[in-house]
N, C-alpha and C. Protein backbone atom coordinates (compact mmCIF):
# COMPACT_ATOMS: atom_id res chain seq x y z
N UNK A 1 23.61 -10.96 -18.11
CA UNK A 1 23.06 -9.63 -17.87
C UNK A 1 23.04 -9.30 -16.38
N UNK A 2 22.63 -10.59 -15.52
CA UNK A 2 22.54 -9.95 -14.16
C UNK A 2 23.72 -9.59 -13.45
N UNK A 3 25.20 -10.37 -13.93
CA UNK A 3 26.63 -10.18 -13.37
C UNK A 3 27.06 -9.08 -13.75
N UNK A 4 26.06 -8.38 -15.10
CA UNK A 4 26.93 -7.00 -15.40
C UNK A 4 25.88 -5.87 -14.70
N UNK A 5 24.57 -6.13 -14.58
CA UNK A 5 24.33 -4.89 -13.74
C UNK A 5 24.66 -5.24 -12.33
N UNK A 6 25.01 -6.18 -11.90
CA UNK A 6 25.81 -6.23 -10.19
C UNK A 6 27.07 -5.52 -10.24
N UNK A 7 27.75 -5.89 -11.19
CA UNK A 7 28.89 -5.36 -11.36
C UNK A 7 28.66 -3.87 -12.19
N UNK A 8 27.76 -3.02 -12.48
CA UNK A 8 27.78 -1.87 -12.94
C UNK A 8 27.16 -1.26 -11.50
N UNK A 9 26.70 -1.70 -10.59
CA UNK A 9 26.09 -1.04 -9.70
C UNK A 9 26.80 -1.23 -8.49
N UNK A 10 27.65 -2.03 -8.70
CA UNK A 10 28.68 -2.63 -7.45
C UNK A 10 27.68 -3.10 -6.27
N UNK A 11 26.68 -4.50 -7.11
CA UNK A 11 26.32 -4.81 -5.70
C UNK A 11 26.60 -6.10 -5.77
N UNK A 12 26.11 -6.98 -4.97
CA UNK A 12 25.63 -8.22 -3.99
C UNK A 12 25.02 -8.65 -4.81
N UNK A 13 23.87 -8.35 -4.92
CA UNK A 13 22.70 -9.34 -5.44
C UNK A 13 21.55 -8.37 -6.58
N UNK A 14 20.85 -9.04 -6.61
CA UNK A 14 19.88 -8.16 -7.59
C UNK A 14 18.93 -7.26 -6.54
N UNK A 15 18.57 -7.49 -5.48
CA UNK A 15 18.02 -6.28 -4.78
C UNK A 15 18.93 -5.58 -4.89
N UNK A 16 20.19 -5.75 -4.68
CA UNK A 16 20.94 -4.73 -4.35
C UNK A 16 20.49 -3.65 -5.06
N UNK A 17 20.42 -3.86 -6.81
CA UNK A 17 20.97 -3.65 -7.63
C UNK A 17 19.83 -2.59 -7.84
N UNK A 18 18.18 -3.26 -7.38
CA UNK A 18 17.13 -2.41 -7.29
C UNK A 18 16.59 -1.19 -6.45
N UNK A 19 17.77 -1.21 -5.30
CA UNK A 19 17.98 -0.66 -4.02
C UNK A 19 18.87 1.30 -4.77
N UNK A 20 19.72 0.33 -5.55
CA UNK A 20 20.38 1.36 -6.39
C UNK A 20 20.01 2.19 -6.95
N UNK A 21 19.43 1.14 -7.90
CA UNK A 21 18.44 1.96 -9.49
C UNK A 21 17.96 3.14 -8.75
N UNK A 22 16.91 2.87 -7.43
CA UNK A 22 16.00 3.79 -7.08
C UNK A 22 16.47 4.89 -6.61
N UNK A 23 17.67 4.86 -6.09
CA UNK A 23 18.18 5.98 -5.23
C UNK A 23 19.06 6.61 -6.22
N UNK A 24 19.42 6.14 -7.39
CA UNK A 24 20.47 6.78 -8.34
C UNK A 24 19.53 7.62 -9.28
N UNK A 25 18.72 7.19 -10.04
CA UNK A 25 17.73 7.61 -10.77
C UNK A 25 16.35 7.87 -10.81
N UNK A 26 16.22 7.56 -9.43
CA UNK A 26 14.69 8.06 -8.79
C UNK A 26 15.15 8.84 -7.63
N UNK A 27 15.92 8.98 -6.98
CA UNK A 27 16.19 9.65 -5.92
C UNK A 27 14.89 9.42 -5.22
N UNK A 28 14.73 8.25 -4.86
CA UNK A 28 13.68 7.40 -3.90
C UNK A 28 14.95 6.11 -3.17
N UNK A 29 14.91 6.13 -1.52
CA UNK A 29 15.40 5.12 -0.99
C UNK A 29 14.26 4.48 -0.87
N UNK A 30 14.56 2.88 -1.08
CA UNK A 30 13.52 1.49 -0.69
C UNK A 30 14.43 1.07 0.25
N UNK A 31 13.51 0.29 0.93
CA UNK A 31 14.05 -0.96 1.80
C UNK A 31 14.16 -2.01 1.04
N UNK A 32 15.26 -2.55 0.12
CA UNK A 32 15.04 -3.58 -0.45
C UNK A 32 15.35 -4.43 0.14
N UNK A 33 16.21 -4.91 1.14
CA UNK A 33 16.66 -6.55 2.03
C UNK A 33 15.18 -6.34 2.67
N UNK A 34 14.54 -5.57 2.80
CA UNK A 34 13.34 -6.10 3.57
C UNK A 34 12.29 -6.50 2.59
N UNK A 35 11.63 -5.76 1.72
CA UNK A 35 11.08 -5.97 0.56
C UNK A 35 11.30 -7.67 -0.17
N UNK A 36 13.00 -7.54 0.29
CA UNK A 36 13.13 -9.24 -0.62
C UNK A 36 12.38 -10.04 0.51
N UNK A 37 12.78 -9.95 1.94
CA UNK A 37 12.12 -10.89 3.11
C UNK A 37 11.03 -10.72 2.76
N UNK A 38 10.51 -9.96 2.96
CA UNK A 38 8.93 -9.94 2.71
C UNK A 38 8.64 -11.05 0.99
N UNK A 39 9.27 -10.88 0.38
CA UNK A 39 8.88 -11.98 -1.24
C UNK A 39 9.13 -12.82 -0.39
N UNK A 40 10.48 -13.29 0.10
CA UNK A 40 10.66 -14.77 -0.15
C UNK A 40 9.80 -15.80 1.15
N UNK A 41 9.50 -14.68 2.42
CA UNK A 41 8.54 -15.88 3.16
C UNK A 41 7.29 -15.50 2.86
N UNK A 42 6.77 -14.21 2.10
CA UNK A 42 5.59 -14.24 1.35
C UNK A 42 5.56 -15.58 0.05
N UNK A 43 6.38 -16.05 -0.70
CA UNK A 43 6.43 -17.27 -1.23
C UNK A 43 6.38 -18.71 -0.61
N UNK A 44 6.81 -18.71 0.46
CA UNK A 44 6.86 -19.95 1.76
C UNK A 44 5.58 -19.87 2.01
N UNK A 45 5.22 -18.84 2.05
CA UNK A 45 3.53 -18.73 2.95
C UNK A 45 2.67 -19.51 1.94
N UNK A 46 2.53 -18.80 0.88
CA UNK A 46 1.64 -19.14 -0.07
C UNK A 46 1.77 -20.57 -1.06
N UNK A 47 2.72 -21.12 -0.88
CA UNK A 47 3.53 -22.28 -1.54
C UNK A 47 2.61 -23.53 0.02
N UNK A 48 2.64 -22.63 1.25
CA UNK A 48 2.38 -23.51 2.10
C UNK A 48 0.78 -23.81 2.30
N UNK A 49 0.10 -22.59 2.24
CA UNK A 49 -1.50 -22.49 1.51
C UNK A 49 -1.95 -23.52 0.39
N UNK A 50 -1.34 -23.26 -0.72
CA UNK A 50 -1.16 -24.63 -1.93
C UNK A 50 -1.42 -25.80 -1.71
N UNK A 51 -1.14 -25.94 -0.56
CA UNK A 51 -1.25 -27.01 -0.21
C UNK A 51 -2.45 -27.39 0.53
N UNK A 52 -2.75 -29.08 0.92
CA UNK A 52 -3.96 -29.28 0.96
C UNK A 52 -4.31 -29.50 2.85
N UNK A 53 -3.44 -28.72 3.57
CA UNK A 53 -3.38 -28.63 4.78
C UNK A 53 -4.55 -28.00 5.14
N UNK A 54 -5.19 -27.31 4.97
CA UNK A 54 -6.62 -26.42 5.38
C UNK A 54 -7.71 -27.79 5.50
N UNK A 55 -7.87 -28.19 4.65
CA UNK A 55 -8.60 -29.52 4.12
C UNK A 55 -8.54 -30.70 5.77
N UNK A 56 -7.64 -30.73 6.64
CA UNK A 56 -7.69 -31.25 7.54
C UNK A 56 -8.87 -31.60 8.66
N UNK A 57 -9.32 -32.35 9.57
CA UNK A 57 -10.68 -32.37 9.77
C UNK A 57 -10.11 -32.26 11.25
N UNK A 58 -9.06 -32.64 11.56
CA UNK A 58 -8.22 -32.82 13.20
C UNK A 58 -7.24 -31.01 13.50
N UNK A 59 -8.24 -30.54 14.01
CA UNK A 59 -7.49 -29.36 14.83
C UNK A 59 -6.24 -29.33 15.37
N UNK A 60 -6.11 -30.27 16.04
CA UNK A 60 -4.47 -30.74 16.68
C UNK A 60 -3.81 -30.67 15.33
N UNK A 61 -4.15 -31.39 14.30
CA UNK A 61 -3.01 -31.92 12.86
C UNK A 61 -2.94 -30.82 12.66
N UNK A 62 -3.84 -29.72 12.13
CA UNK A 62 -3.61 -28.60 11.44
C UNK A 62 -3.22 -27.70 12.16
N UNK A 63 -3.11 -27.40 13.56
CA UNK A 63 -1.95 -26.77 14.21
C UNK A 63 -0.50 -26.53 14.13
N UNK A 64 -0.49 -28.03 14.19
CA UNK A 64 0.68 -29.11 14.09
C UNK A 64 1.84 -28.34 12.73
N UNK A 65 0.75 -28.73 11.67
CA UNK A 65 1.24 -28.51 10.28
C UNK A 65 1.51 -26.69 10.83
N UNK A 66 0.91 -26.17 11.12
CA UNK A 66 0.69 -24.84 11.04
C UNK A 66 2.12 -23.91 11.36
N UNK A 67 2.61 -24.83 12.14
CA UNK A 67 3.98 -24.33 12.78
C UNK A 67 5.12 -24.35 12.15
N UNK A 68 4.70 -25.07 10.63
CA UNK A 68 5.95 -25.14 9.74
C UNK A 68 6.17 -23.48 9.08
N UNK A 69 5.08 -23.23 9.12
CA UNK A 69 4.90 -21.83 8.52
C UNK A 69 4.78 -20.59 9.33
N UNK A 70 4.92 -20.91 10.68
CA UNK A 70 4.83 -19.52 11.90
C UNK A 70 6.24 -18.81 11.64
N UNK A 71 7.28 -19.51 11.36
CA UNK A 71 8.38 -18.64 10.95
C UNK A 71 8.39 -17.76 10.11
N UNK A 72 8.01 -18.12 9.01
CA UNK A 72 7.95 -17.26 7.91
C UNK A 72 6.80 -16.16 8.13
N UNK A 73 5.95 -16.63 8.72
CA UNK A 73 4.67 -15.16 8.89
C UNK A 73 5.28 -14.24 9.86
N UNK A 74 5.77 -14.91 10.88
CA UNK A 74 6.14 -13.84 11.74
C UNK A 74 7.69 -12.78 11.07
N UNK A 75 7.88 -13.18 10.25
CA UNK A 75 9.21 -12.57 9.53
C UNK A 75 8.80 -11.71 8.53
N UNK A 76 7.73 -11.96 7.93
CA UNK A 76 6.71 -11.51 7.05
C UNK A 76 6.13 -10.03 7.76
N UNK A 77 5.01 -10.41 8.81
CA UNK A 77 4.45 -9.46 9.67
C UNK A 77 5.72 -8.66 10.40
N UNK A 78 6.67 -8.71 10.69
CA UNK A 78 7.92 -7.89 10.86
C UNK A 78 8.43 -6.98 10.07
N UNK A 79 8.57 -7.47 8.82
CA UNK A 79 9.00 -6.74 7.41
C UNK A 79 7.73 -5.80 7.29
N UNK A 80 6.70 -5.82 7.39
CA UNK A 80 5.50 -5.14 6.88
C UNK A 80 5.62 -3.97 8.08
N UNK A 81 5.73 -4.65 9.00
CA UNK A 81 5.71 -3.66 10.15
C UNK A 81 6.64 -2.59 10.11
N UNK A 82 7.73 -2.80 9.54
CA UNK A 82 9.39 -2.36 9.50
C UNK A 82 8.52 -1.08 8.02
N UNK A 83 7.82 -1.54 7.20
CA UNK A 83 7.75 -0.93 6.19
C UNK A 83 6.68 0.19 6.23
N UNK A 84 5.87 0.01 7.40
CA UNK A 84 5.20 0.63 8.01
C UNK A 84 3.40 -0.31 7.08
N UNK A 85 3.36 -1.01 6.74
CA UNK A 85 2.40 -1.67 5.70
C UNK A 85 1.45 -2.63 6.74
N UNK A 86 1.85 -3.03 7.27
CA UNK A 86 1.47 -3.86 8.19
C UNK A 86 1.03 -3.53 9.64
N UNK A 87 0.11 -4.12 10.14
CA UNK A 87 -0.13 -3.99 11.91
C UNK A 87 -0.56 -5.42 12.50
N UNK A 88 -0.15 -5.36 13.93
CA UNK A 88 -0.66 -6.96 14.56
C UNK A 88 -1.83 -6.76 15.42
N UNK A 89 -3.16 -7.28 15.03
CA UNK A 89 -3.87 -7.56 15.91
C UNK A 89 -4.67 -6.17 16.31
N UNK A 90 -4.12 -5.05 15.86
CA UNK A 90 -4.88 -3.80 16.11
C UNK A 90 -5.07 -3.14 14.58
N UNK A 91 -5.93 -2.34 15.36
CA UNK A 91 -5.83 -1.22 13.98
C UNK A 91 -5.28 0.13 14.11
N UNK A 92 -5.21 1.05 13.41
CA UNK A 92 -4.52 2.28 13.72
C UNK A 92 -5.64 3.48 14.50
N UNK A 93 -7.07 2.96 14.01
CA UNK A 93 -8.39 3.99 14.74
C UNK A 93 -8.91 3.28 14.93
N UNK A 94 -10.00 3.76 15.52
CA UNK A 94 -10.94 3.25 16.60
C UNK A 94 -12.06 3.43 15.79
N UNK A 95 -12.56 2.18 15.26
CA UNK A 95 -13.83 1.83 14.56
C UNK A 95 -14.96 1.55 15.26
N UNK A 96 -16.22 2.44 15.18
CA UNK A 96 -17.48 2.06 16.05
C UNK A 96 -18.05 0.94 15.32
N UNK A 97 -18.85 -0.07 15.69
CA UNK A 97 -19.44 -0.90 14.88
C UNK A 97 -20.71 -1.19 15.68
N UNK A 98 -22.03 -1.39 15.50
CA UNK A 98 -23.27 -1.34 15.98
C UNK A 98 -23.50 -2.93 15.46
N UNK A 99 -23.92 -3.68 15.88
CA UNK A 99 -23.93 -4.96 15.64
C UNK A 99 -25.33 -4.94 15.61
N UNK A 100 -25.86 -5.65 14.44
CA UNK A 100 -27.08 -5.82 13.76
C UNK A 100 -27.77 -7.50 13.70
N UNK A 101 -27.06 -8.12 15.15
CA UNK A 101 -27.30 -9.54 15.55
C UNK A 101 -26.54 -10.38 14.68
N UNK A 102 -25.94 -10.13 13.12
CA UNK A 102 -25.09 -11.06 12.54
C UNK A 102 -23.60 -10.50 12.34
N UNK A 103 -23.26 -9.78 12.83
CA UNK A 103 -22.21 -9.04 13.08
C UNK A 103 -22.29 -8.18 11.55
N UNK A 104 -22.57 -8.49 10.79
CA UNK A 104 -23.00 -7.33 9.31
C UNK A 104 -23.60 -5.94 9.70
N UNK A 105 -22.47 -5.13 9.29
CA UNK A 105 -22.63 -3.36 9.40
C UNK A 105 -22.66 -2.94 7.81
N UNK A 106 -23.97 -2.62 7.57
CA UNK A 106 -23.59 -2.13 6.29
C UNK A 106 -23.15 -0.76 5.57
N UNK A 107 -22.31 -0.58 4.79
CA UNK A 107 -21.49 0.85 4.79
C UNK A 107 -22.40 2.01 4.20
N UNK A 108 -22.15 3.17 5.23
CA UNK A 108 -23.09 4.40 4.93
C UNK A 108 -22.32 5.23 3.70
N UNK A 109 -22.86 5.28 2.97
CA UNK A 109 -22.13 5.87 1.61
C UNK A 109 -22.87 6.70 0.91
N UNK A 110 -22.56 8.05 1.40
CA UNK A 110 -23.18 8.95 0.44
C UNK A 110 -23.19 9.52 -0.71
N UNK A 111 -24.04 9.75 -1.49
CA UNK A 111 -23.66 9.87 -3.08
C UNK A 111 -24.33 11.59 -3.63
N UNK A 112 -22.94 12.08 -3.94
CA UNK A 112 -23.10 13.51 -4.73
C UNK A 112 -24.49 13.31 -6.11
N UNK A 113 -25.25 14.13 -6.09
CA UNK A 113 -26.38 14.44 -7.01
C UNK A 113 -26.26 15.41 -7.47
């Protein structure tokens, strides 16, 4: 099934193929080569979490370990960025926050009666 919709859509691969669908019959373009980056070191990431590396008691070790997986986040946080989904280290507004000695702000939420 998957060689005949590659070959009915004339693509590459199966993003391709989803890249297609959308723009043929949704008349919606995706980013799908980015969308796939984003799965497959979003799978590295979380495959690397799984694991019992957090659990470490030596800061140095879990650094250490940590760097097996800086590739994939930073490829990750790129794709998101690219998709507009993502930001590093900032936010998009400027949040006031009044600190209540435990850093806990609790949310003002008003309710229609």
């Amino acid at each position: 099934m998957q060689r005949i919709s590659k070959r009915l859509f004339g693509a590459d691969n199966a993003w391709d193929v989803v890249e297609e669908v959308m723009l043929r019959y949704h008349n919606r373009h995706i980013d799908a080569s980015v969308r796939h980056r984003m799965a497959v070191t979003g799978r590295d990431i979380i495959r690397w979490l799984a694991q019992k590396h957090i659990l470490n008691k030596s800061r140095a070790e879990f650094e250490a370990l940590l760097r097996e997986i800086a590739e994939s986040a930073e490829e990750w946080l790129t794709s998101a960025e690219t998709l507009g989904i993502g930001f590093r280290g900032h936010v998009q507004r400027v949040i006031n926050v009044e600190s209540n000695g435990n850093g806990f702000k609790p949310l003002n939420v008003s309710r229609r009666e």
